[in-house]
N, C-alpha and C. Protein backbone atom coordinates (compact mmCIF):
# COMPACT_ATOMS: atom_id res chain seq x y z
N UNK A 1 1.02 16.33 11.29
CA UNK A 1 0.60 15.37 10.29
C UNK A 1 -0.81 15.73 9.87
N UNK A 2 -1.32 16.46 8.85
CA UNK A 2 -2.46 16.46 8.10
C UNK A 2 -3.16 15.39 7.70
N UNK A 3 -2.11 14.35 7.17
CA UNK A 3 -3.15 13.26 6.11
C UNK A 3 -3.86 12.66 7.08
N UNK A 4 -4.88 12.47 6.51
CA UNK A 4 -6.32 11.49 7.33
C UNK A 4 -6.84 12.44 8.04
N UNK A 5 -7.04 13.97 8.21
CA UNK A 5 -7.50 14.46 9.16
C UNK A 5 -8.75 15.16 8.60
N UNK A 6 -9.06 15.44 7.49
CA UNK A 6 -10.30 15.77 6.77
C UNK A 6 -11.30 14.33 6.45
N UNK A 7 -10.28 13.26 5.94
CA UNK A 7 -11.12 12.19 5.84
C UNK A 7 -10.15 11.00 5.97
N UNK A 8 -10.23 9.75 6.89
CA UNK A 8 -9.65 8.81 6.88
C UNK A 8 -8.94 7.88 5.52
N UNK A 9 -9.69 8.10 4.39
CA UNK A 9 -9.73 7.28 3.15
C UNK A 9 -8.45 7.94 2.43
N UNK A 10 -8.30 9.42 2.74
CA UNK A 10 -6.65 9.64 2.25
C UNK A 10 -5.89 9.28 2.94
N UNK A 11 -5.70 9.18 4.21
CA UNK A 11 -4.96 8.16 4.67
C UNK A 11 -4.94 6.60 4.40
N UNK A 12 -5.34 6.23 4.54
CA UNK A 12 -5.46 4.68 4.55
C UNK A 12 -5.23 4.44 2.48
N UNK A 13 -5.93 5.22 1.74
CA UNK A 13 -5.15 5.04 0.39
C UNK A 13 -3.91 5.83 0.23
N UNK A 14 -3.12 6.75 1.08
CA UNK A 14 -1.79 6.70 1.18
C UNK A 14 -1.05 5.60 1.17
N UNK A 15 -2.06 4.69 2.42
CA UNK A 15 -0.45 3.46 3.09
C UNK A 15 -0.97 2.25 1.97
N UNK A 16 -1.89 2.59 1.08
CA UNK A 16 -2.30 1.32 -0.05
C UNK A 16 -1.06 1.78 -1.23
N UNK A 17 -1.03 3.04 -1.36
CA UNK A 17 0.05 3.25 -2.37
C UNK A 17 1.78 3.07 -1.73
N UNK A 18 1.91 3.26 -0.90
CA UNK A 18 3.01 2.94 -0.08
C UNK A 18 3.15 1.40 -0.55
N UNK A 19 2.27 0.94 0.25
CA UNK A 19 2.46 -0.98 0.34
C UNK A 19 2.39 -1.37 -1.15
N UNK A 20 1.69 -0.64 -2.14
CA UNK A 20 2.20 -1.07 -3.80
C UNK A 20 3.05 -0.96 -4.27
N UNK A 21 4.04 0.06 -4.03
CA UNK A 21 5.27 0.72 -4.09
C UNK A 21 6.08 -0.20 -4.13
N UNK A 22 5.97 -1.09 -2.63
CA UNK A 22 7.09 -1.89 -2.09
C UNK A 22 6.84 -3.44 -2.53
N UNK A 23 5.05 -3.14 -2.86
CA UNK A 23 5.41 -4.66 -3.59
C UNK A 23 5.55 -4.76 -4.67
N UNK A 24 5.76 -3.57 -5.84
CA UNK A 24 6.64 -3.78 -6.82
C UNK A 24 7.96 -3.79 -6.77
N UNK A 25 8.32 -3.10 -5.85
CA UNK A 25 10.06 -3.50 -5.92
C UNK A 25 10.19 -5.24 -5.76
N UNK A 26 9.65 -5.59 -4.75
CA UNK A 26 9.79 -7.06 -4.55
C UNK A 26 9.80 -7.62 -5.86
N UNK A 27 8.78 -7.45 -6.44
CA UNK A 27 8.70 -7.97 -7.67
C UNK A 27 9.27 -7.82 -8.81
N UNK A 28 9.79 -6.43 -8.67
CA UNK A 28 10.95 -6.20 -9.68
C UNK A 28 12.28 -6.99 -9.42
N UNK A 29 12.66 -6.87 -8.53
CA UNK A 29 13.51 -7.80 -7.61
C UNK A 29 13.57 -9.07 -8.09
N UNK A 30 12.52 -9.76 -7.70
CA UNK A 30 12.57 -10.92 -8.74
C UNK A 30 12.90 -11.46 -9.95
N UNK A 31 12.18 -10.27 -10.43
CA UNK A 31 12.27 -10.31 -11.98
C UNK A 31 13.85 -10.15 -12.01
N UNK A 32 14.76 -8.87 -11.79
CA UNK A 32 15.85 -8.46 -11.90
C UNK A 32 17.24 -10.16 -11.60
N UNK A 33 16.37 -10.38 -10.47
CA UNK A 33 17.08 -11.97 -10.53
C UNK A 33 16.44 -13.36 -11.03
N UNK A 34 15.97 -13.15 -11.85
CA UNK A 34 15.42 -14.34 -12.78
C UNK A 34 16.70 -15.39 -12.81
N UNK A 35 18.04 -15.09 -13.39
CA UNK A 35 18.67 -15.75 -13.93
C UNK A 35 19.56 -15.80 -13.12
N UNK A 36 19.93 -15.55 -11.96
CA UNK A 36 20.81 -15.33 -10.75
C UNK A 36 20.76 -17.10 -9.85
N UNK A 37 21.58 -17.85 -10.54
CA UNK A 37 21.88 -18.30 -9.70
C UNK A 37 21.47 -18.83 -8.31
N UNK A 38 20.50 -19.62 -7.65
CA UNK A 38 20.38 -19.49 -5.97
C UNK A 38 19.35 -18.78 -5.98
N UNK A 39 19.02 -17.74 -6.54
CA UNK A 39 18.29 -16.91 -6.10
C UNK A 39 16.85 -17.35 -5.56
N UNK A 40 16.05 -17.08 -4.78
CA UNK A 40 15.28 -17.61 -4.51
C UNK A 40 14.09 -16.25 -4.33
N UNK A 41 12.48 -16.49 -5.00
CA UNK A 41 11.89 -15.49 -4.88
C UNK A 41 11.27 -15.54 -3.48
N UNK A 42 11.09 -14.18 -3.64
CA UNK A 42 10.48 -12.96 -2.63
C UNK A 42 9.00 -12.99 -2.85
N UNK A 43 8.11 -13.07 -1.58
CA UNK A 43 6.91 -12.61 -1.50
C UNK A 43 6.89 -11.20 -0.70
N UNK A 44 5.91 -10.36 -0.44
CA UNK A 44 5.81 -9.60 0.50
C UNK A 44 4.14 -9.96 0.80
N UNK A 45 3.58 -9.99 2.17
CA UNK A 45 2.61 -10.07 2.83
C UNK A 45 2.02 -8.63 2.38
N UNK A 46 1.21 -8.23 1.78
CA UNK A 46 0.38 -7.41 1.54
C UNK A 46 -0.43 -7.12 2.42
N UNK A 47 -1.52 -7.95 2.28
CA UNK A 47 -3.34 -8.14 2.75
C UNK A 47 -2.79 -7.86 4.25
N UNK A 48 -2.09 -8.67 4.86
CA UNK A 48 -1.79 -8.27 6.42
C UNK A 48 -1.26 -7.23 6.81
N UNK A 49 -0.17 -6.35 5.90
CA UNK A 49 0.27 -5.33 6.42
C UNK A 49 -0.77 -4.25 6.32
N UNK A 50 -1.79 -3.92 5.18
CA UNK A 50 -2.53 -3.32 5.23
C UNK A 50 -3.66 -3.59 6.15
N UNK A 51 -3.96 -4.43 6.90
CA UNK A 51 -5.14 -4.83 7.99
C UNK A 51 -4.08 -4.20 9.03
N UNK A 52 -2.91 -4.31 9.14
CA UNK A 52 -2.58 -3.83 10.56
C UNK A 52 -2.01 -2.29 10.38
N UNK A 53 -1.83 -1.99 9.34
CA UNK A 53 -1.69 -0.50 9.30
C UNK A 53 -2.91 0.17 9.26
N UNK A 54 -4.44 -0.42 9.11
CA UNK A 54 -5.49 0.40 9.35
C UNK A 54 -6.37 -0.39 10.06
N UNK A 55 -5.83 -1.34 11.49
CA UNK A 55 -6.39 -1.03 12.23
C UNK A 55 -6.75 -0.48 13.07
N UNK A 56 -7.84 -0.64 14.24
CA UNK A 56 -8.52 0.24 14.78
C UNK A 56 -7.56 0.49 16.13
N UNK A 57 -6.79 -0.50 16.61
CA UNK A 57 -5.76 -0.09 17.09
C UNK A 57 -4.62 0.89 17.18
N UNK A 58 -4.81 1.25 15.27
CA UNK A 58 -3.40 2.32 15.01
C UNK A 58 -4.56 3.69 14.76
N UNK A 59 -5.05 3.94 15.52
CA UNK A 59 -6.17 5.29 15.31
C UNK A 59 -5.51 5.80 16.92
N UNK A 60 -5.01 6.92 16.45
CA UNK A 60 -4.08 7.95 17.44
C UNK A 60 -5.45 8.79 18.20
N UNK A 61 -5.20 8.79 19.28
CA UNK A 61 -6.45 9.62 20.16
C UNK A 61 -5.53 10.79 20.59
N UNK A 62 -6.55 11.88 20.44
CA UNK A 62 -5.79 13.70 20.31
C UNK A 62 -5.54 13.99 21.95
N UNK A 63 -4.73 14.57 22.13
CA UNK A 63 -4.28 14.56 23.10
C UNK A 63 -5.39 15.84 24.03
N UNK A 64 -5.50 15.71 24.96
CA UNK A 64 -6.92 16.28 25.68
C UNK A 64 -7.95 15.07 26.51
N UNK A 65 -8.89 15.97 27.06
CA UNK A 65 -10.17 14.70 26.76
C UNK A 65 -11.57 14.97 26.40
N UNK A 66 -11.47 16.35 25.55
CA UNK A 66 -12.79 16.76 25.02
C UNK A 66 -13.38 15.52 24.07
N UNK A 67 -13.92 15.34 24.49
CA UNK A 67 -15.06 14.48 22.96
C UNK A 67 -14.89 15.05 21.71
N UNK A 68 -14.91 16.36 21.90
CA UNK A 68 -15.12 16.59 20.06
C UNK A 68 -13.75 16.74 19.08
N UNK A 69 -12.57 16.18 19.89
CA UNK A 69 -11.09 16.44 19.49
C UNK A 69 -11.12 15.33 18.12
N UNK A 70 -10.65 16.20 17.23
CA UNK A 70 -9.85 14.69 15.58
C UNK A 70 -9.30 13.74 16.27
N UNK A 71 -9.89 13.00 16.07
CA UNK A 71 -9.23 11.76 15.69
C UNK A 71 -8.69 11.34 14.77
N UNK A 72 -7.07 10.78 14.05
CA UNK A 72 -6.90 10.25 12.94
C UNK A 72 -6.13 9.05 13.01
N UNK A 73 -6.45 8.73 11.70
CA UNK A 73 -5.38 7.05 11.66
C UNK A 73 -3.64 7.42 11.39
N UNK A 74 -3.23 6.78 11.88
CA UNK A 74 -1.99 7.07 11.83
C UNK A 74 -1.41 6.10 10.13
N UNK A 75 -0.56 7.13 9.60
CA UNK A 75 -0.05 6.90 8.62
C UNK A 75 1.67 6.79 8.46
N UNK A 76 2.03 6.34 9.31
CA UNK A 76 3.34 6.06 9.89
C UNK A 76 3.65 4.79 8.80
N UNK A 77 5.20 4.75 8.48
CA UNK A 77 5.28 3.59 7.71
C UNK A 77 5.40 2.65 7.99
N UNK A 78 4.96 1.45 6.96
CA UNK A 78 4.33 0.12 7.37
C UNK A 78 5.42 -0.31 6.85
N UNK A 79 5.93 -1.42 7.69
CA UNK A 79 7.09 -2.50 7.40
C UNK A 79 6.65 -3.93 6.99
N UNK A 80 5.88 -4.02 5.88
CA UNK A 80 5.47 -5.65 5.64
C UNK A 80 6.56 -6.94 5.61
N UNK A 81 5.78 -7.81 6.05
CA UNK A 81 7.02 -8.74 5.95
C UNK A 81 7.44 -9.46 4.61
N UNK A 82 8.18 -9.09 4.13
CA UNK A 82 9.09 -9.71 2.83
C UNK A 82 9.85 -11.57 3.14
N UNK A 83 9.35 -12.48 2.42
CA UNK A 83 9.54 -13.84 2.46
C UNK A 83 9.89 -14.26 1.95
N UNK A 84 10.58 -15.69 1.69
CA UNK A 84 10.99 -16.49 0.46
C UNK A 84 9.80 -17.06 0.16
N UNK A 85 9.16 -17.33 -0.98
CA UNK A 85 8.16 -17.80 -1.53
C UNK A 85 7.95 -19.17 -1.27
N UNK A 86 7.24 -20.07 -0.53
CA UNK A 86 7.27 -21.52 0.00
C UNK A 86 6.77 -21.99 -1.51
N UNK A 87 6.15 -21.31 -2.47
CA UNK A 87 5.59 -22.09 -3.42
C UNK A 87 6.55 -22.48 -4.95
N UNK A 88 7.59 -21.76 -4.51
CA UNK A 88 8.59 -21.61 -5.90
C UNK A 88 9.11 -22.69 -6.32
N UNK A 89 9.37 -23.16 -7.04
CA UNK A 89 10.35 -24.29 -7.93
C UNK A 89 11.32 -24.18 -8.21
N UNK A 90 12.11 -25.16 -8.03
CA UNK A 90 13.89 -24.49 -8.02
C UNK A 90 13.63 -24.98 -9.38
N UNK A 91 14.84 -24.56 -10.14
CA UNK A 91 15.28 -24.72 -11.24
C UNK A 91 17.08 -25.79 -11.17
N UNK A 92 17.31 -25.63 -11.89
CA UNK A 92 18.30 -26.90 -12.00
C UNK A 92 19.55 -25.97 -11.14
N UNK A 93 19.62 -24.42 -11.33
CA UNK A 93 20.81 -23.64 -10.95
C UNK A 93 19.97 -23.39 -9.27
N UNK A 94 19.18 -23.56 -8.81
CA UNK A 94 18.31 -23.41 -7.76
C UNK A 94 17.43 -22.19 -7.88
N UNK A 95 17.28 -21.67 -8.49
CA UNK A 95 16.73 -20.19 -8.71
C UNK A 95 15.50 -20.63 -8.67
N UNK A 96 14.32 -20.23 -7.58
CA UNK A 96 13.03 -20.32 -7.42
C UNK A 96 12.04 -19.41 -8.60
N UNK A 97 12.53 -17.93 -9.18
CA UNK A 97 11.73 -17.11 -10.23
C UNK A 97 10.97 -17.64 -11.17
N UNK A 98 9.87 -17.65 -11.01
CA UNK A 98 9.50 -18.36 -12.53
C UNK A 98 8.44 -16.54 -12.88
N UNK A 99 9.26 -15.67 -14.22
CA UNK A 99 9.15 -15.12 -14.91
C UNK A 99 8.12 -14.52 -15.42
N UNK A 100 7.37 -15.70 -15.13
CA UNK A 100 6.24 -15.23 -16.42
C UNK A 100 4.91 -14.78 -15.31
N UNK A 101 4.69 -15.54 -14.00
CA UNK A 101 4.15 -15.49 -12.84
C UNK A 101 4.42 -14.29 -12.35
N UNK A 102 6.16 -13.50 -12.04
CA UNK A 102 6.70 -12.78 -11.37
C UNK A 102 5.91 -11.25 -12.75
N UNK A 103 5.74 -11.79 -13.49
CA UNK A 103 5.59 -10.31 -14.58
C UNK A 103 3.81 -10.07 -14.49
N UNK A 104 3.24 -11.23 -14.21
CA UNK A 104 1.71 -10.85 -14.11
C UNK A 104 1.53 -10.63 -13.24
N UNK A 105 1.89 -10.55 -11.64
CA UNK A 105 1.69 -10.41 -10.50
C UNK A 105 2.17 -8.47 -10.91
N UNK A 106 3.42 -8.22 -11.70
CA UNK A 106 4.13 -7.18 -11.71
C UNK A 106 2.25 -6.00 -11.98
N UNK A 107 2.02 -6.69 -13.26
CA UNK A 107 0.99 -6.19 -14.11
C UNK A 107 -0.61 -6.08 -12.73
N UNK A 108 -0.62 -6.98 -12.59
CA UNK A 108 -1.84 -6.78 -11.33
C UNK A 108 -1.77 -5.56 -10.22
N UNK A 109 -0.16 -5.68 -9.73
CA UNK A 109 0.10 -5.32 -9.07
C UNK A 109 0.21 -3.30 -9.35
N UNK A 110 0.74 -2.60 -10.90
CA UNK A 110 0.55 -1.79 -11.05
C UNK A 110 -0.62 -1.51 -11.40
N UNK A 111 -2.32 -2.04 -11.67
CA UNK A 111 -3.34 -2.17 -11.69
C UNK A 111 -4.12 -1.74 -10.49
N UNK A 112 -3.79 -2.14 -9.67
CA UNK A 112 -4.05 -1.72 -8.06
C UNK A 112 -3.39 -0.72 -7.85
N UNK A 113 -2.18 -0.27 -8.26
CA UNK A 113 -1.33 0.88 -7.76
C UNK A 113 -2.71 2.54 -8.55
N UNK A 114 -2.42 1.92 -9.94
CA UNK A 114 -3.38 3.07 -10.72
C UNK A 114 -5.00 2.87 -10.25
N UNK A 115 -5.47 2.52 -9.49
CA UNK A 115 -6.71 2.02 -9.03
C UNK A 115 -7.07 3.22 -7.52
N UNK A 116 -5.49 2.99 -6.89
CA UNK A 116 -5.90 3.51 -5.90
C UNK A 116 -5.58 4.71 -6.19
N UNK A 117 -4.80 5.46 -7.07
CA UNK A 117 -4.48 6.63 -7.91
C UNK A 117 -5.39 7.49 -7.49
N UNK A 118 -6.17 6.67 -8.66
CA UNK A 118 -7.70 7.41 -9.10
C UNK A 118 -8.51 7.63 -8.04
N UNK A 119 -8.55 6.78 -7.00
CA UNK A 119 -9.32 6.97 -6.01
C UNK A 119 -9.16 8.13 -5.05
N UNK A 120 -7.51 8.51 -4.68
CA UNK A 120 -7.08 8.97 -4.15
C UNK A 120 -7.60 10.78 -4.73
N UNK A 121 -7.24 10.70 -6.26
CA UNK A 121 -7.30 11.88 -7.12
C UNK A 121 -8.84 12.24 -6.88
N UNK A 122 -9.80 11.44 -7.03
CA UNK A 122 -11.10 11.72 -6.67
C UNK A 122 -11.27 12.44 -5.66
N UNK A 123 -10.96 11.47 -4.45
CA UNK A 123 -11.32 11.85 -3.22
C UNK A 123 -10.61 13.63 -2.89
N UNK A 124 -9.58 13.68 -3.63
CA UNK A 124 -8.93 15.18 -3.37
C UNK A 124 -10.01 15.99 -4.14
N UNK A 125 -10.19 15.67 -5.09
CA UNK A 125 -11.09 16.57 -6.30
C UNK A 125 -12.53 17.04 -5.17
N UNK A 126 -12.93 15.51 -4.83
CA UNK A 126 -14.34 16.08 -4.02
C UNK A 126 -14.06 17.19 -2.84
N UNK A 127 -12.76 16.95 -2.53
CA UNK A 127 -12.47 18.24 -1.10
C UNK A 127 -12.38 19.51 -2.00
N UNK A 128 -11.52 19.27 -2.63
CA UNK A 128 -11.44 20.94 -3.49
C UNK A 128 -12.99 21.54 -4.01
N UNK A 129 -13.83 20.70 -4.75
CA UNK A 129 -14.77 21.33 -4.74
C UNK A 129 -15.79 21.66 -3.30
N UNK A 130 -15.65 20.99 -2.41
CA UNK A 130 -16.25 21.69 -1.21
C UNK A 130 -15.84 22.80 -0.44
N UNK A 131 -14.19 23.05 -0.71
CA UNK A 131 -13.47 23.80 -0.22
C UNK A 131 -13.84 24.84 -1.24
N UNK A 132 -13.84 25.05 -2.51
CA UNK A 132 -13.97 26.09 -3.37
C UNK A 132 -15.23 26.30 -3.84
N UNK A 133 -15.83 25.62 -4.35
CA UNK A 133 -17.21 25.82 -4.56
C UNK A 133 -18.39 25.66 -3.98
N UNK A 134 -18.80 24.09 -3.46
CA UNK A 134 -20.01 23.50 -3.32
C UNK A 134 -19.97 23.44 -1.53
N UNK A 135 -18.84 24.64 -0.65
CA UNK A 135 -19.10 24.19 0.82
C UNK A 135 -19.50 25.76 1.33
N UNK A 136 -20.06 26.40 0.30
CA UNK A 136 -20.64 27.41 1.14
C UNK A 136 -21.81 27.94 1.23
N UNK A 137 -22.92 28.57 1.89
CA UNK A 137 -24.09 28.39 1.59
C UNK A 137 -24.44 29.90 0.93
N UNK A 138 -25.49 29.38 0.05
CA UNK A 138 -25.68 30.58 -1.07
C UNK A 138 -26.72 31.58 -0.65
């Protein structure tokens, strides 16, 4: 496993794009059953799955016992917990979706996805130039 081993922040914005991933499906999900009958919406716990996929707990210690061994965070996949929404409103057919909520959360939610993009794209850009240009001495 490479990721996180030059710098923690590609890891940990790996499992941020992971956990956006899955909370747009949720949310597509929703959306997809707007008009379904029963249906009742879906939350997914975000904020917590990402605190426990980068905590200090899930930081893998290298096998040895030199001091100067990598350390990295483990980037193993995160299983957030997916819920029925306690805040939803049934509708007359019982369907909890309300549409217009489920499409701006959609919109926020790919906002953060392209957020951590960029961050991610950066952070590669700054290795390549240290790796190719700016990490050797002149």
């Amino acid at each position: 496993m490479v990721d996180g081993v030059f710098d923690p922040t590609i890891g940990a914005l790996n499992t941020v794009l992971n956990l956006r991933l899955a909370n747009q499906n949720v949310i597509s999900s929703n959306i997809a059953n707007a008009d379904t009958p029963g249906y009742k919406s879906k939350k997914m716990e975000f904020e917590g799955a990402l605190r426990e996929a980068l905590s200090v707990g899930s930081t893998l210690q290298a096998e040895g016992t030199h001091p100067e061994h990598i350390q990295r965070r483990s980037t193993d996949p995160v299983f957030p917990e997916v819920y029925e929404d306690p805040n939803g409103v049934e509708s007359i057919d019982g369907n909890t979706v309300d549409r217009s909520a489920e499409m701006a959360a959609m919109a926020e939610n790919q906002l953060m996805y392209d957020a951590a993009t960029e961050a991610l794209k950066r952070k590669i850009g700054m290795l390549k130039y240290v790796i190719g240009e700016g990490g050797g001495n002149r």
